[in-house]
Protein backbone atom coordinates (compact mmCIF):
# COMPACT_ATOMS: atom_id res chain seq x y z
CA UNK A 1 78.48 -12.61 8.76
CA UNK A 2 81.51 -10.44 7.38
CA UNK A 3 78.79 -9.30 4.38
CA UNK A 4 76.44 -8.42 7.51
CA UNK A 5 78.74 -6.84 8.87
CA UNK A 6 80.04 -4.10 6.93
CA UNK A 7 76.99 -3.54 5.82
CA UNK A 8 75.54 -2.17 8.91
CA UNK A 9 78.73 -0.34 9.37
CA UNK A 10 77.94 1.26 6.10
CA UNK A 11 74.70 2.01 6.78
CA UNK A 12 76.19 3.50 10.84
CA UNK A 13 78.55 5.90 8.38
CA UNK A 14 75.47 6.87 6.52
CA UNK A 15 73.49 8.07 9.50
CA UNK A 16 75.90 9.58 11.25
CA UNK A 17 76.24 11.76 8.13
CA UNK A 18 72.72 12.74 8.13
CA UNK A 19 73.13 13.23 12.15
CA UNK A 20 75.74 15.81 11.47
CA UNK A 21 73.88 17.63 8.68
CA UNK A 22 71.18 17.68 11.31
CA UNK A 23 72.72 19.52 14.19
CA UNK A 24 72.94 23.16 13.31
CA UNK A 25 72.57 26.15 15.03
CA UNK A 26 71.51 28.99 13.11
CA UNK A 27 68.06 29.58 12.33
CA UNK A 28 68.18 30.11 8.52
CA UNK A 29 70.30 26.42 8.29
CA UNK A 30 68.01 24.73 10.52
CA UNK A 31 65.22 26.19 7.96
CA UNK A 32 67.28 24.66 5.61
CA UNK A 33 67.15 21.32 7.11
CA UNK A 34 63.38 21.36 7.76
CA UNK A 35 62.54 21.90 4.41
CA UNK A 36 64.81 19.20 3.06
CA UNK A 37 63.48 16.97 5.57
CA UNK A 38 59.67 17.82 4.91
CA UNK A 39 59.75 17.44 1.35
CA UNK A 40 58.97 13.97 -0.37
CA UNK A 41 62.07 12.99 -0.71
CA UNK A 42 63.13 13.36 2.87
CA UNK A 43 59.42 11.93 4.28
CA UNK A 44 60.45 9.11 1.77
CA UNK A 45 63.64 8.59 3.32
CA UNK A 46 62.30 9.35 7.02
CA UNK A 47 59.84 6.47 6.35
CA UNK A 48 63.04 3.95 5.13
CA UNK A 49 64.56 4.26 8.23
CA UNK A 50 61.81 3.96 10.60
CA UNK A 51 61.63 0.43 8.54
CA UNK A 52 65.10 -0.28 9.27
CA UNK A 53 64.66 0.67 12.79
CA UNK A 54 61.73 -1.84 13.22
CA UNK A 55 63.91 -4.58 11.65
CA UNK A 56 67.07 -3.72 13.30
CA UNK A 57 64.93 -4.09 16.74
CA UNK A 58 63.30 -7.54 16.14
CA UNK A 59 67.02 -8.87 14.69
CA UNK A 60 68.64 -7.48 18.00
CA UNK A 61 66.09 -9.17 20.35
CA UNK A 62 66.62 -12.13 18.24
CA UNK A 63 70.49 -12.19 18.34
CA UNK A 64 70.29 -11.54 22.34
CA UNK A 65 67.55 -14.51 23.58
CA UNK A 66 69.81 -17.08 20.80
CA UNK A 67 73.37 -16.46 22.50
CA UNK A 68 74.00 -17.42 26.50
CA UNK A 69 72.33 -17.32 28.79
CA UNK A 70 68.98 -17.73 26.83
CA UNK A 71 70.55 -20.33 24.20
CA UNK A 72 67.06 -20.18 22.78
CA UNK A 73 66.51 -22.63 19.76
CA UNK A 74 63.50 -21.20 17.92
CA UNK A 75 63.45 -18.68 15.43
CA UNK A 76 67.24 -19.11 14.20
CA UNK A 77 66.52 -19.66 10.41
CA UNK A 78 68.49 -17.12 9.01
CA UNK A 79 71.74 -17.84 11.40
CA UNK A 80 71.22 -21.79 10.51
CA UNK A 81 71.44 -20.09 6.60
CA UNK A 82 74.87 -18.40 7.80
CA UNK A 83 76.34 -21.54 9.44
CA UNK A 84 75.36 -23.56 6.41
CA UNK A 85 77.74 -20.93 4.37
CA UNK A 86 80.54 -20.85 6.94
CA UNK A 87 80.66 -24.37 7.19
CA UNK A 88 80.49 -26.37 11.04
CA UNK A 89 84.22 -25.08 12.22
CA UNK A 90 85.36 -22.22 11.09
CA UNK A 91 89.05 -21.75 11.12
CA UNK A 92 90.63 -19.38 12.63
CA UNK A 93 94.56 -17.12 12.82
CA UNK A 94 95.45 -17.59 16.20
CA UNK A 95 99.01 -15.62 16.87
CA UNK A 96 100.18 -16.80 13.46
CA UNK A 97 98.84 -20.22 13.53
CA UNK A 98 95.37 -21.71 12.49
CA UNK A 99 93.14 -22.88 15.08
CA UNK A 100 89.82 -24.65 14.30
CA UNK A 101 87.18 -23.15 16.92
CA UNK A 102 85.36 -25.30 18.53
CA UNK A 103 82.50 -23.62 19.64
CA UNK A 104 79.14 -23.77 18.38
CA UNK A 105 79.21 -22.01 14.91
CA UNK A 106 75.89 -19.66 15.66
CA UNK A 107 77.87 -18.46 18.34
CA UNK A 108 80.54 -17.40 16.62
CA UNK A 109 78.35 -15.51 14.34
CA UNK A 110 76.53 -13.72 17.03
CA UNK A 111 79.11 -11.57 18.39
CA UNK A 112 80.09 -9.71 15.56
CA UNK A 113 76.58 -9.26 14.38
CA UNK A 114 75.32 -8.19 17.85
CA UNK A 115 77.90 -5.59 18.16
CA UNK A 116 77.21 -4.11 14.48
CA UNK A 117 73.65 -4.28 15.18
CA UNK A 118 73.76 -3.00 18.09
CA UNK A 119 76.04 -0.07 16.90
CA UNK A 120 72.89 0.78 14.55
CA UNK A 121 70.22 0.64 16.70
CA UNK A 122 72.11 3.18 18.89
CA UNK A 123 72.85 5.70 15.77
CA UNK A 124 69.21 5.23 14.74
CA UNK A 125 68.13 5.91 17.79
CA UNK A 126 69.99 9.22 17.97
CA UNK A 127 68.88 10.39 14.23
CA UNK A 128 65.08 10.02 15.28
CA UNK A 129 65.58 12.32 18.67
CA UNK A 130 67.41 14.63 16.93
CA UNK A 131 64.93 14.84 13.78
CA UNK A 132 62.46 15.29 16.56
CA UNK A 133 64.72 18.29 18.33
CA UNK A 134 64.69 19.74 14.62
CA UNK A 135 60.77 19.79 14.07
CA UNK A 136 59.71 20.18 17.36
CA UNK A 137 62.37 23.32 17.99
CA UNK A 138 61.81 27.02 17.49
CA UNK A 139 58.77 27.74 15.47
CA UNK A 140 57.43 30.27 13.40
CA UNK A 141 55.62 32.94 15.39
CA UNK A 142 52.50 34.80 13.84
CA UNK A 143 51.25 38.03 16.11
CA UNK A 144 48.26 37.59 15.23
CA UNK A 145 47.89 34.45 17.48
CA UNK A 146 49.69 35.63 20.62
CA UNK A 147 52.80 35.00 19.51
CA UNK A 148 52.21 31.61 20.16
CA UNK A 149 54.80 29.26 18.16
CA UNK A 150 53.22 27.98 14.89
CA UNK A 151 54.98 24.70 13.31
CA UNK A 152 55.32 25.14 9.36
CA UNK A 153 53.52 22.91 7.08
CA UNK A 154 57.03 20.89 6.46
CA UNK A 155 57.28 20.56 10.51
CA UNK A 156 53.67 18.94 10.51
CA UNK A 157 54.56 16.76 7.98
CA UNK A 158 57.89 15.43 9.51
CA UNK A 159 56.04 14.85 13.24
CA UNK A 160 53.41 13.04 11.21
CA UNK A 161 55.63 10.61 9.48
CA UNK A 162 57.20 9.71 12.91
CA UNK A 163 54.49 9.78 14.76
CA UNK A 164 52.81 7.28 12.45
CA UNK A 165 56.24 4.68 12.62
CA UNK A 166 55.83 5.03 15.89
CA UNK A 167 52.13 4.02 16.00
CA UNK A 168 52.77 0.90 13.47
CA UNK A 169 55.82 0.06 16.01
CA UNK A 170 53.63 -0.57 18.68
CA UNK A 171 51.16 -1.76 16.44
CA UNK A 172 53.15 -4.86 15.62
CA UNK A 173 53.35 -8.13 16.88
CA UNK A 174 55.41 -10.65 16.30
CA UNK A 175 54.85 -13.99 14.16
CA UNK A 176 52.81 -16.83 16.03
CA UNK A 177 55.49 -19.46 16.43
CA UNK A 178 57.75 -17.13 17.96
CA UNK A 179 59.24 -17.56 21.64
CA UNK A 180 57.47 -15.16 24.12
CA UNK A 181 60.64 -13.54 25.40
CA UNK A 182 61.75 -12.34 21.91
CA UNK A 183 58.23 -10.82 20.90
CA UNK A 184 58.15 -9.14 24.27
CA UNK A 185 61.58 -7.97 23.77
CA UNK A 186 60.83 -6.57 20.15
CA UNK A 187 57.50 -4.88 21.61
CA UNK A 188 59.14 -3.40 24.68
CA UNK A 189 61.54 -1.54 22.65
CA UNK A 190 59.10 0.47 20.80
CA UNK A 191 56.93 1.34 23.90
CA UNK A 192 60.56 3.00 25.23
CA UNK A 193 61.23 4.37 22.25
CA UNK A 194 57.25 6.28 22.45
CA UNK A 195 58.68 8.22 25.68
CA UNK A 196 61.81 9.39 24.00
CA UNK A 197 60.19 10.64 20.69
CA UNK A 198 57.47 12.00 22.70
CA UNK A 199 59.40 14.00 25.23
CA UNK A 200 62.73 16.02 25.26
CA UNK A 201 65.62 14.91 27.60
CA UNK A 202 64.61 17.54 30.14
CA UNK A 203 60.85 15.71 30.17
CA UNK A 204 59.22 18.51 28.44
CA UNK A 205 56.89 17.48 26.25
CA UNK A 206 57.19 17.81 22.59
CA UNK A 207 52.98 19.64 21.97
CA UNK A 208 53.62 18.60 18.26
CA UNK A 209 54.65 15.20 18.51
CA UNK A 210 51.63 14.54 20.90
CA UNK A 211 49.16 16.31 18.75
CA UNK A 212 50.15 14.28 15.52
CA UNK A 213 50.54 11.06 17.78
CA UNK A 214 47.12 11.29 18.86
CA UNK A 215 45.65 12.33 15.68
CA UNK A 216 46.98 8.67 14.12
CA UNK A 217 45.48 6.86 16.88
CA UNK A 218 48.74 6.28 19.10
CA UNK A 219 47.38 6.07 22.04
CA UNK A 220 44.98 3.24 20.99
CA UNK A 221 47.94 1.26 20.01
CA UNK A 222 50.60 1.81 23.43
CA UNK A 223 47.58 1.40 25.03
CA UNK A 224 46.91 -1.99 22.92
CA UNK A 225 50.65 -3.21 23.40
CA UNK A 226 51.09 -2.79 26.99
CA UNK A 227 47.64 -5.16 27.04
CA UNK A 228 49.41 -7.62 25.05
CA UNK A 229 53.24 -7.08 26.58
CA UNK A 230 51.16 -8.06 30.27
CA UNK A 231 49.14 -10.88 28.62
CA UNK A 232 52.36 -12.73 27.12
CA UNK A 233 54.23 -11.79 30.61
CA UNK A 234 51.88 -13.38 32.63
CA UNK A 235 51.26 -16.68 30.43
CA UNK A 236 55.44 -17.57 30.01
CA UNK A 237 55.19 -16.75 34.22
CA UNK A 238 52.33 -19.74 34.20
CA UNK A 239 54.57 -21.63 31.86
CA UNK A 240 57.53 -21.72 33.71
CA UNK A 241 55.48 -22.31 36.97
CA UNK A 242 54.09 -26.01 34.91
């Protein structure tokens, strides 16, 4: 759990780098920024953490249906690994003395992990809306068209690479022996993530984000999880009825 642990935070320090690097004013740094962003090694990089983003959402929806109130008892392979390494009672400095806890040992390793977790999910969260500010921001304007903003080739490329996380997000389902409320609770989290990558805090819609989401078939796949998100809802509601 420790190892967990500071590994997340490591990975919180690390974003909130690239958060900083990523709020600039001035037009000629944030056409700096793009075109680090847009180039392979940023799309690379913008692809990783939409990865880790997916993973850090099904872990958190896992660590909150296994503590109280849930106290769910499927899917809790990997904490059954951790307890098996921490042994059944961990022992613990209370006020200069030792004191062997005697509360369940995946609870004790839930806390910590839910808190770090949840630490990242909220840093992740705010790197992806303000790559999206970045690319979806003042464009280049041509004359020739109006002077109607024109996103660069490296601003098309960075709304495609979200977009198309985005789409897998709500594209995926969880495994079959998995308990409803988890799966629904992974799922749901991408389907609010669509409106904040989509839109701008003042509800103005991003054109680019849109334009690239439908072009990878988006709107096929919210449309395809809020089917399944109401299917699972309404067969745990029959199975709580029996």
């Amino acid at each position: 759990a420790v190892v967990s642990t500071q590994s997340t935070g490591a990975l919180e320090s690390y974003i909130t780098l690239l958060m900083s690097l990523c709020k600039v004013g001035q037009a000629d740094m944030r056409s700096v920024c793009i075109a680090k962003w847009g180039s392979d090694k940023g799309l690379d990089l913008i692809d990783k953490l939409s990865q880790l983003f997916t993973a850090i959402v099904w872990e958190n929806s896992l660590l909150v249906l296994v503590a109280p109130p849930f106290n769910l008892t499927q899917n809790r392979v990997d904490l059954d690994r951790l307890m098996d390494a921490i042994g059944p009672n961990p022992v613990i400095k209370f006020k200069g003395k030792e004191k062997r806890d005697k509360s369940p040992p995946h609870l004790l390793l839930i806390k910590p992990l839910r808190q770090a977790v949840d630490r990242l999910h909220k840093h992740l969260l705010a790197f992806l809306f303000i790559l999206c500010k970045l690319s979806c921001g003042q464009m280049r304007v041509r004359r020739n068209v109006g002077n109607k903003p024109v996103p660069t080739q490296h601003q098309m490329d960075i709304a495609k690479h979200i977009t198309y996380f985005l789409k897998h997000g709500l594209s995926w389902r969880p495994p079959v022996n998995t308990h409803p409320r988890v799966g629904l609770a992974a799922v749901m989290g991408h389907i609010g993530l669509a409106g904040k990558i989509l839109h701008s805090e003042s509800r103005q819609p991003y054109h680019l984000m849109l334009h690239e989401f439908d072009k990878v078939e988006g709107l096929e796949s919210m449309v395809a999880a809020y089917d399944w998100a109401l299917k699972v809802s309404k067969q745990e509601r029959v199975r709580c009825r029996t």
